[in-house]
Protein backbone atom coordinates (compact mmCIF):
# COMPACT_ATOMS: atom_id res chain seq x y z
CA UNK A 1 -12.39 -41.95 76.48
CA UNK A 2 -13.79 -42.54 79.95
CA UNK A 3 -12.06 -42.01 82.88
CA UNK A 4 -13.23 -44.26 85.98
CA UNK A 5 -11.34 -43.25 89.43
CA UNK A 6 -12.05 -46.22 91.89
CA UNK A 7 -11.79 -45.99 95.92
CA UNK A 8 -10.22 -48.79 98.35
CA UNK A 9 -10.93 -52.23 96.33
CA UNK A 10 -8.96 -54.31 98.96
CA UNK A 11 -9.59 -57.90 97.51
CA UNK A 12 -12.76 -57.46 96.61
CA UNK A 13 -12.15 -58.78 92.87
CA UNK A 14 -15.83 -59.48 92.38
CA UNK A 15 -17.28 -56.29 93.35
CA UNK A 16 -14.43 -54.19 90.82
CA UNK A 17 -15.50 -56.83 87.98
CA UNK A 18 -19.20 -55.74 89.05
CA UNK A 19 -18.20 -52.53 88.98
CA UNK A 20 -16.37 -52.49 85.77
CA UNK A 21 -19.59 -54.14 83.76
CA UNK A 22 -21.75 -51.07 85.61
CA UNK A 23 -20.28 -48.43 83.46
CA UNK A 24 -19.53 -51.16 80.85
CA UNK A 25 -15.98 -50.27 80.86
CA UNK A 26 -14.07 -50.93 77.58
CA UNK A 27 -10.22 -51.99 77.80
CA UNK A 28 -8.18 -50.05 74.99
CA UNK A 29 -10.50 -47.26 75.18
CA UNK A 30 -11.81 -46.12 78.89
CA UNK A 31 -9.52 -45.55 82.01
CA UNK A 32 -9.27 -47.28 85.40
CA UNK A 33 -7.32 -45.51 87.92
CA UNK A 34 -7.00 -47.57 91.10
CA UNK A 35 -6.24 -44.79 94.21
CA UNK A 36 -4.38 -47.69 96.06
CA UNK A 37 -5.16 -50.51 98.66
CA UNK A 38 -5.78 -52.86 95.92
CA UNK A 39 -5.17 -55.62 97.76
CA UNK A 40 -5.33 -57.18 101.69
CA UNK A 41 -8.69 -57.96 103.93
CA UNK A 42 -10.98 -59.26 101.03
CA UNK A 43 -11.53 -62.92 99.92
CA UNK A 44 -9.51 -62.15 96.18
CA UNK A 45 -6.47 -60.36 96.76
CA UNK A 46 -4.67 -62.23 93.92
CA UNK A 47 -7.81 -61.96 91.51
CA UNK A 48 -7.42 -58.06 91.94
CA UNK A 49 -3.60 -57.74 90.92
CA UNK A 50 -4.26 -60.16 87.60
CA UNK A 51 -7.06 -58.38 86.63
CA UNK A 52 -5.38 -54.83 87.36
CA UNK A 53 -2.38 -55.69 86.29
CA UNK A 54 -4.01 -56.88 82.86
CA UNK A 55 -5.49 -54.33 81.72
CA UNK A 56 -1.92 -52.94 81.29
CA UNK A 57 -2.18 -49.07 80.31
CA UNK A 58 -5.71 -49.05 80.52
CA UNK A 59 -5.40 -49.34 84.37
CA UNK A 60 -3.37 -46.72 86.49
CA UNK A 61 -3.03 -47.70 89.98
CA UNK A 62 -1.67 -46.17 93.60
CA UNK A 63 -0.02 -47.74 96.22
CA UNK A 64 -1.78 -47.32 99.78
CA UNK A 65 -0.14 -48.87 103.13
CA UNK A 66 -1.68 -51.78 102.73
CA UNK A 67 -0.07 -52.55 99.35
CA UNK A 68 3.26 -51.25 100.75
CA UNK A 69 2.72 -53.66 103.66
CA UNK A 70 2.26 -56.64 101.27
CA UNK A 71 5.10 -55.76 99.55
CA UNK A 72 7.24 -54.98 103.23
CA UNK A 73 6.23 -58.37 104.71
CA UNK A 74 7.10 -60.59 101.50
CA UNK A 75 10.52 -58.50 101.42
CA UNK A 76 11.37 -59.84 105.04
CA UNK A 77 9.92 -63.31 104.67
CA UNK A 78 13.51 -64.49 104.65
CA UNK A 79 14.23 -62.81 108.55
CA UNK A 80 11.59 -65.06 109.87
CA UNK A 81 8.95 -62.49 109.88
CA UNK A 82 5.64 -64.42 109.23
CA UNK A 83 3.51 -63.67 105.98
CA UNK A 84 -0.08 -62.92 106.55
CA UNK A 85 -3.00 -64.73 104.56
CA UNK A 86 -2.55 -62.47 101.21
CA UNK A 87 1.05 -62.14 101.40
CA UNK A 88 1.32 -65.94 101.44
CA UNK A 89 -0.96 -66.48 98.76
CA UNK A 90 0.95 -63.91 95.86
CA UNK A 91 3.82 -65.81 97.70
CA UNK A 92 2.89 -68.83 96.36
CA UNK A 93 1.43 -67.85 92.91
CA UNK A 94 3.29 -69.19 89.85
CA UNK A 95 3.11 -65.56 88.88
CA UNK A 96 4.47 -63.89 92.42
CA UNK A 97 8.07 -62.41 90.80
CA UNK A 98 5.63 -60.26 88.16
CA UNK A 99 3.01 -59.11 90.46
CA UNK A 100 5.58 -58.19 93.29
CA UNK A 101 8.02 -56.36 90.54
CA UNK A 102 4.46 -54.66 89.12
CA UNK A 103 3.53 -53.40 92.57
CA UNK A 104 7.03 -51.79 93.23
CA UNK A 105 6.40 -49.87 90.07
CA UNK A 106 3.12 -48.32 91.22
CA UNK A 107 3.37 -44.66 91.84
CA UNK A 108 2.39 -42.90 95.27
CA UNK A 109 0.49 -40.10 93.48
CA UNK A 110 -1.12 -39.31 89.78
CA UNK A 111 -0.66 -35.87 88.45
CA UNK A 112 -4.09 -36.23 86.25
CA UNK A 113 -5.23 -33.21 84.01
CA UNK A 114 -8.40 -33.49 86.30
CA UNK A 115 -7.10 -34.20 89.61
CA UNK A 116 -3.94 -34.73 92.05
CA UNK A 117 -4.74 -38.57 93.07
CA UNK A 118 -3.13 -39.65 96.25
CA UNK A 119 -4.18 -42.71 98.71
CA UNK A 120 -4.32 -40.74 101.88
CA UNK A 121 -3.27 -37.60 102.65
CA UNK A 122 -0.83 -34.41 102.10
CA UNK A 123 0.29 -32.57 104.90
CA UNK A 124 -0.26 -28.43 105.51
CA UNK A 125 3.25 -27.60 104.26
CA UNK A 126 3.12 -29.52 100.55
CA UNK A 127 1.98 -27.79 97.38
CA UNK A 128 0.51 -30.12 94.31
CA UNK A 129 4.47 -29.73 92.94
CA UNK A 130 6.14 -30.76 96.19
CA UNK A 131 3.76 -33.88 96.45
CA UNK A 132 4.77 -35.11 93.18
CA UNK A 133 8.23 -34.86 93.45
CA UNK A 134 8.67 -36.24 97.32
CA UNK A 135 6.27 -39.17 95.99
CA UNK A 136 9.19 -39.36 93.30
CA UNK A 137 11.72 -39.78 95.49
CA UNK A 138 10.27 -42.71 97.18
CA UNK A 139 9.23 -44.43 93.95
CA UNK A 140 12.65 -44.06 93.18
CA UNK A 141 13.31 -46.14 96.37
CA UNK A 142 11.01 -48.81 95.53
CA UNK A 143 12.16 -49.38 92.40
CA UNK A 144 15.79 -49.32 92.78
CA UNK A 145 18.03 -52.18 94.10
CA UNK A 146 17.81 -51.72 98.23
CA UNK A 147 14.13 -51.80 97.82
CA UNK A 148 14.31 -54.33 100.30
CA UNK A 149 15.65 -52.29 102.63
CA UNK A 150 14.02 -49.38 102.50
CA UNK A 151 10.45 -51.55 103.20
CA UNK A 152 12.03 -52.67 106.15
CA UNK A 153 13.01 -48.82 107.66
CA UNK A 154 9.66 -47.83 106.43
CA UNK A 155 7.33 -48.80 109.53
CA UNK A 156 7.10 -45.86 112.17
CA UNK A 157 4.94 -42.90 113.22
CA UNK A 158 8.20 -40.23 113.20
CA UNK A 159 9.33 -37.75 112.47
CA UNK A 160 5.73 -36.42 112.36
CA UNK A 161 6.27 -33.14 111.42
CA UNK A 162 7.86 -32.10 107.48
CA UNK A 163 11.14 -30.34 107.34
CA UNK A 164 12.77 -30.04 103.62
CA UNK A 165 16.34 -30.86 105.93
CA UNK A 166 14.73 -34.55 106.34
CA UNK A 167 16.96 -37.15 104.90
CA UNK A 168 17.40 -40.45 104.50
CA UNK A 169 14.73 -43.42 105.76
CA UNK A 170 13.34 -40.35 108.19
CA UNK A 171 12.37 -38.28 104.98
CA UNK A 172 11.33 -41.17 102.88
CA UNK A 173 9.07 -42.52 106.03
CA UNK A 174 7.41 -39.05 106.21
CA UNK A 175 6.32 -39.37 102.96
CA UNK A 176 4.94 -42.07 102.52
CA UNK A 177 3.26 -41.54 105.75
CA UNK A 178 1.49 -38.90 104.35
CA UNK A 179 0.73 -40.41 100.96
CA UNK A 180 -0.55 -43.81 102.46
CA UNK A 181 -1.77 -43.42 105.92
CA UNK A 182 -2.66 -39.52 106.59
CA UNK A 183 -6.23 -38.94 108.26
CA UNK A 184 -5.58 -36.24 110.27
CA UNK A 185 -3.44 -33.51 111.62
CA UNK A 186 -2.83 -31.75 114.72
CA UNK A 187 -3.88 -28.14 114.78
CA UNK A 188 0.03 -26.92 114.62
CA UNK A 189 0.68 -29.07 111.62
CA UNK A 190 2.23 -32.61 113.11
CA UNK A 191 1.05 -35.34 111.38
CA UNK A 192 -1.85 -37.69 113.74
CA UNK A 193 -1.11 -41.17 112.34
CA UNK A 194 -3.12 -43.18 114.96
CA UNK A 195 -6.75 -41.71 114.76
CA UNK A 196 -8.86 -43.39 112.28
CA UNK A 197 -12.60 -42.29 113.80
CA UNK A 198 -14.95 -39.85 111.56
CA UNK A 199 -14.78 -36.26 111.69
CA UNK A 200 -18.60 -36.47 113.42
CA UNK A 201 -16.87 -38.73 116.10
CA UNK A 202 -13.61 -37.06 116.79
CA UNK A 203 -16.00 -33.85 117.14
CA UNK A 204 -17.61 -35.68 120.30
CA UNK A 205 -14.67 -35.80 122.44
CA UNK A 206 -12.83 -32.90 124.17
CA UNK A 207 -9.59 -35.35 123.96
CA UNK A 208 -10.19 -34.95 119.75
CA UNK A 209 -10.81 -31.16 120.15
CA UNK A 210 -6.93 -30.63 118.25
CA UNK A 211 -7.45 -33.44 115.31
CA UNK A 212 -8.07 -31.62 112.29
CA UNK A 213 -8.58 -33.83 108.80
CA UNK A 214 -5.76 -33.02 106.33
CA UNK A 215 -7.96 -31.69 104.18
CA UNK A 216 -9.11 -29.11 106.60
CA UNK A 217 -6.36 -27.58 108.13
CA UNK A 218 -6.01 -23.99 107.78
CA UNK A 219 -3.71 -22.40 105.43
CA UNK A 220 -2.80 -26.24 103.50
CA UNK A 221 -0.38 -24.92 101.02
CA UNK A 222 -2.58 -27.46 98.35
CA UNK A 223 -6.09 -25.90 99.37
CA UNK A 224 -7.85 -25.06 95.74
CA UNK A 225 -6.42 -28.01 94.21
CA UNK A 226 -9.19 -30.69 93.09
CA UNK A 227 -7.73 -34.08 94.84
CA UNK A 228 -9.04 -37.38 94.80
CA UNK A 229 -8.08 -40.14 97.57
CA UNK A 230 -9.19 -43.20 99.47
CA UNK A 231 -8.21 -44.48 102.81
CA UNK A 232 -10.52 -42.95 104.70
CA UNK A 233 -14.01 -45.65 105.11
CA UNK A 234 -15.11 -43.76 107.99
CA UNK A 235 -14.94 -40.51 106.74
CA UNK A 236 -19.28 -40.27 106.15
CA UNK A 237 -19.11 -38.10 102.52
CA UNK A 238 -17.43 -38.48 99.57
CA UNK A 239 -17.03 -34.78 98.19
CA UNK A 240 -16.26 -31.97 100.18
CA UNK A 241 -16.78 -29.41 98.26
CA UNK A 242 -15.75 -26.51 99.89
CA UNK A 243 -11.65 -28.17 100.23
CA UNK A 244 -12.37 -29.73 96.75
CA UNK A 245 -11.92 -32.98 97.87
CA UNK A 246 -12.80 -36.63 96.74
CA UNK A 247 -12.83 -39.27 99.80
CA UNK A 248 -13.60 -42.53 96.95
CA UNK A 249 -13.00 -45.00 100.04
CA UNK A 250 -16.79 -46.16 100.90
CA UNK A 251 -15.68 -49.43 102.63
CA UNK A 252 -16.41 -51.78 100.22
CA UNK A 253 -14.88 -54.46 102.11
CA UNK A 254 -17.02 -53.79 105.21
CA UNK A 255 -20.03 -54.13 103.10
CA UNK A 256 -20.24 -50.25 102.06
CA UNK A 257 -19.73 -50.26 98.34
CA UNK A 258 -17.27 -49.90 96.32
CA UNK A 259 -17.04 -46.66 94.37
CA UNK A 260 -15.92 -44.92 90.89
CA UNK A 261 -15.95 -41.52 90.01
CA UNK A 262 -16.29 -40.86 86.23
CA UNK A 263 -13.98 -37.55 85.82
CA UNK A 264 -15.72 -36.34 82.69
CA UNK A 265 -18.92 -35.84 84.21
CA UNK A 266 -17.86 -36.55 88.12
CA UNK A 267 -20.80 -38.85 88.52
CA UNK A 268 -20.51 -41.23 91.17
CA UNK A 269 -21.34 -44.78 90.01
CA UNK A 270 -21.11 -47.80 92.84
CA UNK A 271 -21.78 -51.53 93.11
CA UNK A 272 -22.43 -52.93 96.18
CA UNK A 273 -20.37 -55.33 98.25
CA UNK A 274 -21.28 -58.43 99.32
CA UNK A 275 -19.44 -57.78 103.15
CA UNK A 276 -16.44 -59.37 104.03
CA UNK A 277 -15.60 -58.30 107.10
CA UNK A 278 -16.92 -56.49 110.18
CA UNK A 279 -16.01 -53.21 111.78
CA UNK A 280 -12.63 -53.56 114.08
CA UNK A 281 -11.46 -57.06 112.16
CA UNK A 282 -8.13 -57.12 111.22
């Protein structure tokens, strides 16, 4: 069997099918494993969840923040809140109620023989273990019957620092902060949700001097773990070697490419995109 881990496809349905011919994947057989943002941005948002979500257990996929956000703004359609472009169209699909129920399903990390496989980031404090089960506990949340509510208390940048004493939508927030929209941290270990700039660039500026990337910060409770991810477009190399990391995000959807790592051999394999949006568009 073949395992194919795939960075940020976000829409872009005909780059993944390009993709999946490259290493002439086989259904049945191989393994996809989608490390979230499936959807959102690119031209086939819908396409992408059909063809994920057919491949049944031939395809494991995360859930990034843009998924989640999906997910948050068809929850709240009925307050009045208005559905962007992607939302509206699964909104409107004949097949909406089975995409949206196989989306809350998705897990917020993978605990593969190979690899932890997250979206984002874990903070300093977190071992592999305490990932998996926190992720747990807001799967759990998703899937159970005030789903609904719990995407509506999920939006916010605090707390931004992890105490096991967090409860309630302040402990399930952090979480999935961490698993879906981490970059960076400050040097004492507070989560900095905002920055999105490269390392290189954050380096530049005396303002940036504290901003340290997750997967840097000294003493990370996961360091010598192997972990895969996405998220992170601008992040200008896909293995750091010496944190053992995988950044699979190569902004496919800005016209980067779009990215799979094969885990038996961990050869990278892309296909390029054909550029969807620019640089600082929504």
């Amino acid at each position: 069997m073949n395992t194919f881990a795939v960075g940020d496809v976000q829409g872009c349905a005909t780059e993944l099918e390009r993709l999946l011919d490259a290493v002439q994947f086989e259904p049945g057989t191989d393994r996809l494993i989608l490390l979230g943002d499936l959807i959102n941005r690119g031209p086939r948002s819908l396409d992408t969840l059909r063809l994920a979500r057919s491949l049944g257990d031939s395809c494991l996929a995360l859930l990034g923040n843009h998924d989640l956000s999906v997910l948050a703004r068809l929850s709240m359609a009925d307050l009045g809140r208005p559905l962007n472009a992607t939302a509206q169209e699964i909104a409107a699909a004949p097949d909406a109620e089975a995409l949206r129920d196989w989306l809350r399903q998705l897990p917020l990390a993978i605990d593969h023989p190979r690899a932890l496989m997250i979206h984002a980031g874990l903070p300093p404090q977190w071992t592999r273990t305490d990932a998996l089960r926190l992720a747990g506990e807001v799967e759990r949340a998703l899937r159970g019957p005030d789903h609904a509510e719990f995407l509506r208390q999920m939006y916010g940048d605090e707390p931004t620092r992890w105490s096991e004493q967090l409860s309630g939508f302040e402990r399930l927030r952090f979480i999935t902060n961490c698993l879906t929209r981490l970059r960076y941290c400050r040097a004492d270990g507070q989560l900095a949700l905002s920055e999105k700039l490269s390392p290189q660039q954050t380096m530049q500026g005396d303002s940036q001097a504290a901003l340290v990337p997750w997967f840097a910060m000294p003493q990370r409770a996961s360091a010598g773990e192997r972990i895969l991810f996405g998220h992170w477009s601008t992040l200008g190399q896909v293995y750091w070697p010496r944190h053992r990391v995988w950044g699979l995000d190569t902004g496919c959807v800005w016209g980067g490419r779009l990215t799979a790592l094969h885990l038996e051999t961990w050869r990278l394999i892309q296909a390029p995109s054909d550029g969807h949006k620019k640089p600082g568009a929504g």
